[in-house]
N, C-alpha and C. Protein backbone atom coordinates (compact mmCIF):
# COMPACT_ATOMS: atom_id res chain seq x y z
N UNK A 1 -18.54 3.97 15.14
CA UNK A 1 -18.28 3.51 16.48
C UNK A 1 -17.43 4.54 17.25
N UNK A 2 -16.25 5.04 16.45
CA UNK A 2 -15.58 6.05 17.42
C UNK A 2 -16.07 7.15 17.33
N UNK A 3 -16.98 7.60 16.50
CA UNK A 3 -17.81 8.70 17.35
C UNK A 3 -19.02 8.82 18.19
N UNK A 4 -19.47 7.09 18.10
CA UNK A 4 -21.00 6.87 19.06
C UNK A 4 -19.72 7.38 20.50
N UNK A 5 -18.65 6.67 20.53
CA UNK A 5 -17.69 6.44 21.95
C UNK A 5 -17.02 8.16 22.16
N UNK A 6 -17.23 9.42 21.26
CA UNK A 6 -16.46 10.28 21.57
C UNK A 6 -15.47 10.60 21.15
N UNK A 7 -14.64 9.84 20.43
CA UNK A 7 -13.31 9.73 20.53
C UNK A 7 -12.75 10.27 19.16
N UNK A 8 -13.87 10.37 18.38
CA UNK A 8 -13.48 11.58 16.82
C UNK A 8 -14.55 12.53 16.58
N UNK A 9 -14.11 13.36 15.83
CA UNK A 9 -15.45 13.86 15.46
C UNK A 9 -16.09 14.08 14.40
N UNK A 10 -16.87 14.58 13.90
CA UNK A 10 -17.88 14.40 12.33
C UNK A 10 -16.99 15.38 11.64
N UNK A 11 -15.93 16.51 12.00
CA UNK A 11 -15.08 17.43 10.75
C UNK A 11 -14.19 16.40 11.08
N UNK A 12 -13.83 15.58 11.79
CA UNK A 12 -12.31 14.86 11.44
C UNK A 12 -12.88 13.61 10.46
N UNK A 13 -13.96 13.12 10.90
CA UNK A 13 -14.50 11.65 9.24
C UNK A 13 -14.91 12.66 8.25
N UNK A 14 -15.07 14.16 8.16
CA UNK A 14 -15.51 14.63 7.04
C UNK A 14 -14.10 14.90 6.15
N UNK A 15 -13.10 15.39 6.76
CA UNK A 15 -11.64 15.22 6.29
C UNK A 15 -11.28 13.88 5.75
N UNK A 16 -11.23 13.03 7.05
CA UNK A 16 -10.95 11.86 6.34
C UNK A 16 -11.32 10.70 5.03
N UNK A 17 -12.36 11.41 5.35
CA UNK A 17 -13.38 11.04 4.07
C UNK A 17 -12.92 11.16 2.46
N UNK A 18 -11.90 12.74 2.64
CA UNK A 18 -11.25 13.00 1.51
C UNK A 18 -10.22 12.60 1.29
N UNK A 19 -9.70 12.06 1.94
CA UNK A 19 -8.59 11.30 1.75
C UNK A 19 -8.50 10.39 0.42
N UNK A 20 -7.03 10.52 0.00
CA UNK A 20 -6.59 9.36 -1.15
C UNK A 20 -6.43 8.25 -0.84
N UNK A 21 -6.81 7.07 -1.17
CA UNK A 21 -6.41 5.61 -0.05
C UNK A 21 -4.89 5.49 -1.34
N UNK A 22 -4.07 5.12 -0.30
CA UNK A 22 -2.81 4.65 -0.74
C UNK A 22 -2.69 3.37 -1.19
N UNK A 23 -3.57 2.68 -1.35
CA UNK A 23 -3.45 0.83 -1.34
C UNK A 23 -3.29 0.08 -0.41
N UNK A 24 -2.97 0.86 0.80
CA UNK A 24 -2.29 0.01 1.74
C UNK A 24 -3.09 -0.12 2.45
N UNK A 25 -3.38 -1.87 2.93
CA UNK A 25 -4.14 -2.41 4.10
C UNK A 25 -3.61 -2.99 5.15
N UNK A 26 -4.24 -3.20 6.03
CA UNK A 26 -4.17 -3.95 7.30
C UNK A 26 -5.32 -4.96 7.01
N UNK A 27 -4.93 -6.60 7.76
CA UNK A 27 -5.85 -7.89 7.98
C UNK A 27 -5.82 -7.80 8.88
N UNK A 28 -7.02 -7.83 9.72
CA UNK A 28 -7.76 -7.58 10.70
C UNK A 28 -8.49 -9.14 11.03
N UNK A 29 -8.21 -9.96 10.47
CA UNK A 29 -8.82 -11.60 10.16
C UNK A 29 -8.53 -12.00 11.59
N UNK A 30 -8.88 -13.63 11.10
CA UNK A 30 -8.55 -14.60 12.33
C UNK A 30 -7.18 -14.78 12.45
N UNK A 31 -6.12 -15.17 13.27
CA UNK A 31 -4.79 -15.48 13.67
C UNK A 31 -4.73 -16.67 12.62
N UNK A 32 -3.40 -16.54 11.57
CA UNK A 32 -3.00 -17.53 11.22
C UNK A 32 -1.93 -18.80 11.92
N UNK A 33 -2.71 -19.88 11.81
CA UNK A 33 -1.31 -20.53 12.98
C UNK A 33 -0.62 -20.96 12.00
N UNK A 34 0.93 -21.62 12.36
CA UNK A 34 1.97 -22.61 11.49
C UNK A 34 1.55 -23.37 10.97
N UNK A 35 0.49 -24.20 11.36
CA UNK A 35 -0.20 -25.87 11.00
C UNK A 35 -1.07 -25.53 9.71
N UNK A 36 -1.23 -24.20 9.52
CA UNK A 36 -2.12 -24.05 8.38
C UNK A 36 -1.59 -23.57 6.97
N UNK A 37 -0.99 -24.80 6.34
CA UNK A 37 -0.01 -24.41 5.46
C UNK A 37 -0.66 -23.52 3.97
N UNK A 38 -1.67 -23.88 4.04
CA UNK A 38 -2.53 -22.99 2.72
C UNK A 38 -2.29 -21.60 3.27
N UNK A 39 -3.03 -20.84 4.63
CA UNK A 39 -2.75 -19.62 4.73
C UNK A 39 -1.49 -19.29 5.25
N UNK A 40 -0.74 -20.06 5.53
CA UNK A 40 0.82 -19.44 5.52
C UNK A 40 1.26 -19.15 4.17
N UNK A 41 0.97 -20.22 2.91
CA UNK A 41 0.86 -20.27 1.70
C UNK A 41 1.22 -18.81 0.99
N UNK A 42 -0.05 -18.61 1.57
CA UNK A 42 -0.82 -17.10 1.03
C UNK A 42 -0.38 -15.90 1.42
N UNK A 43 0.02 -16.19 2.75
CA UNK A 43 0.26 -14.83 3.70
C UNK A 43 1.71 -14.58 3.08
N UNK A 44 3.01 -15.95 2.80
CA UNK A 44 4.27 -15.39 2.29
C UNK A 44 4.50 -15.04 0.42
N UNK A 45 3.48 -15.43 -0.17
CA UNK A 45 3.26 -15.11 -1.11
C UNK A 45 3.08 -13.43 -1.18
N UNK A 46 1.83 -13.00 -0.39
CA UNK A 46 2.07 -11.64 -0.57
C UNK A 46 2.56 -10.81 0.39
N UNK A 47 3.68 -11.37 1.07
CA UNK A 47 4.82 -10.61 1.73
C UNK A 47 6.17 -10.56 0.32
N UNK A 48 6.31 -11.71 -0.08
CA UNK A 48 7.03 -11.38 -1.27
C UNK A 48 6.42 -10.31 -2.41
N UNK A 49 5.84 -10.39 -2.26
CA UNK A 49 5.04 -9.53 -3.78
C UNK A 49 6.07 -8.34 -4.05
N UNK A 50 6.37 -7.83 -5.36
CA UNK A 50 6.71 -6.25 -5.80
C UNK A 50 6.07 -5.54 -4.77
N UNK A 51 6.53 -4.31 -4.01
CA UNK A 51 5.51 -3.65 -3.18
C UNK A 51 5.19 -2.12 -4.50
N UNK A 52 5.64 -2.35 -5.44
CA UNK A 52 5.41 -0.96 -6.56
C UNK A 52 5.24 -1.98 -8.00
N UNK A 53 5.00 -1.01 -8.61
CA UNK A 53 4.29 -1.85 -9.74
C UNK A 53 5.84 -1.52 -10.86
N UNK A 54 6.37 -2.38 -11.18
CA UNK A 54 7.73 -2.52 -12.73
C UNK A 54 6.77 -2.12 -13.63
N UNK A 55 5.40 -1.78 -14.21
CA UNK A 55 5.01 -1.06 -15.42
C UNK A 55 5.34 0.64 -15.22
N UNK A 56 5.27 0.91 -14.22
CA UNK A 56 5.87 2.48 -13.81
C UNK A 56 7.26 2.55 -13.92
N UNK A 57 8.04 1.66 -14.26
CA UNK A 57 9.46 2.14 -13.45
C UNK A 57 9.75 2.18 -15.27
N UNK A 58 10.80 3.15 -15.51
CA UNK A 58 11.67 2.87 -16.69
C UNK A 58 13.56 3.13 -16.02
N UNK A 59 13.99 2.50 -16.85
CA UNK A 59 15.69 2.38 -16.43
C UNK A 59 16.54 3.26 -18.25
N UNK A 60 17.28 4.02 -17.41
CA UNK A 60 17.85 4.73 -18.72
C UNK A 60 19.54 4.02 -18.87
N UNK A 61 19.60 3.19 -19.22
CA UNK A 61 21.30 2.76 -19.45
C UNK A 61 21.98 3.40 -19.32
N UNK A 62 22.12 4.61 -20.21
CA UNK A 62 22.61 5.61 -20.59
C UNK A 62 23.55 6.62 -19.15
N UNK A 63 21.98 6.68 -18.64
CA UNK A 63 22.12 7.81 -17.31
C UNK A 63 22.06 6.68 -16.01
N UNK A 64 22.33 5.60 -16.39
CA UNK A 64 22.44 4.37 -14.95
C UNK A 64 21.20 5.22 -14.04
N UNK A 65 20.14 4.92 -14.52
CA UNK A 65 18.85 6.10 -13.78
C UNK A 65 17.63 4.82 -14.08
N UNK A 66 16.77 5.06 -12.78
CA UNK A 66 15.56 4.82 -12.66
C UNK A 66 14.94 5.93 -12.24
N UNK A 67 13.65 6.01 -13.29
CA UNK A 67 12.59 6.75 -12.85
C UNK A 67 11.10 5.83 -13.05
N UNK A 68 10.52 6.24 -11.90
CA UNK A 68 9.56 5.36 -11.61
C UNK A 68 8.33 6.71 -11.18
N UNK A 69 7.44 6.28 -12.07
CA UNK A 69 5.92 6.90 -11.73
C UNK A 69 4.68 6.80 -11.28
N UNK A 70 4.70 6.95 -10.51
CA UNK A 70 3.06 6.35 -9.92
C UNK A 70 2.01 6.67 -10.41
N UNK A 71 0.79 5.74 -10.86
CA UNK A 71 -0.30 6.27 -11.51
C UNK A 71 -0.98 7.02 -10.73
N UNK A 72 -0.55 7.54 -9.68
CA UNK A 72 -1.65 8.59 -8.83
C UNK A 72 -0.53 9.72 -9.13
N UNK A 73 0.48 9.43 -9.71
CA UNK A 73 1.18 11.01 -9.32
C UNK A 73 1.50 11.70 -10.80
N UNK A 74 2.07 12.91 -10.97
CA UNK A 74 1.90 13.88 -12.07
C UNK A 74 3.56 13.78 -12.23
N UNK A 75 4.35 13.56 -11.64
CA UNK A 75 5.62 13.57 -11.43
C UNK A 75 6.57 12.09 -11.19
N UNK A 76 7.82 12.35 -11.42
CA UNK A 76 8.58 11.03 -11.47
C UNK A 76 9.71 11.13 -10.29
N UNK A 77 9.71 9.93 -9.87
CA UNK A 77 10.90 9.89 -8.71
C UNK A 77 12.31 9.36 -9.77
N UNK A 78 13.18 9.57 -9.09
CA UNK A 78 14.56 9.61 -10.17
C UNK A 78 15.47 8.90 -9.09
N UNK A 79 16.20 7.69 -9.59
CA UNK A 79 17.35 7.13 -8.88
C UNK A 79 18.40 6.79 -9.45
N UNK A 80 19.56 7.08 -9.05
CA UNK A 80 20.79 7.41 -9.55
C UNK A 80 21.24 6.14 -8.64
């Protein structure tokens, strides 16, 4: 659609194309109202969620340290 309209072009979806998807979405759905307590249900359920996964993370007692790894990455983030 945004290139029938102009507005990208076929090397910018050929780039984008290569892109890594991060996990992260947008709902694009119908408007949830208040009165609909199942999809409010749902919607604060996964606003609470872990936003990283605790099977990546390890904690060192020792060194009061978290390091946490992402299965897309080769490397570890470190928190002191």
């Amino acid at each position: 659609m945004l290139l029938s309209k102009g507005n990208i072009t076929r090397e910018l979806i050929r780039i984008m194309d290569g892109w890594q998807h991060s996990s992260f979405n947008v709902f694009c759905g119908e408007r949830i109202h208040p009165r609909e307590k199942r999809s409010m249900e749902r919607l604060a359920a996964y606003l609470i969620r872990a936003s990283f996964s605790q099977e990546h993370m390890d904690y060192l007692l020792e060194e009061a340290t978290v390091y946490y790894t992402p299965k897309t990455a080769t490397t570890s983030y470190v928190y002191r």
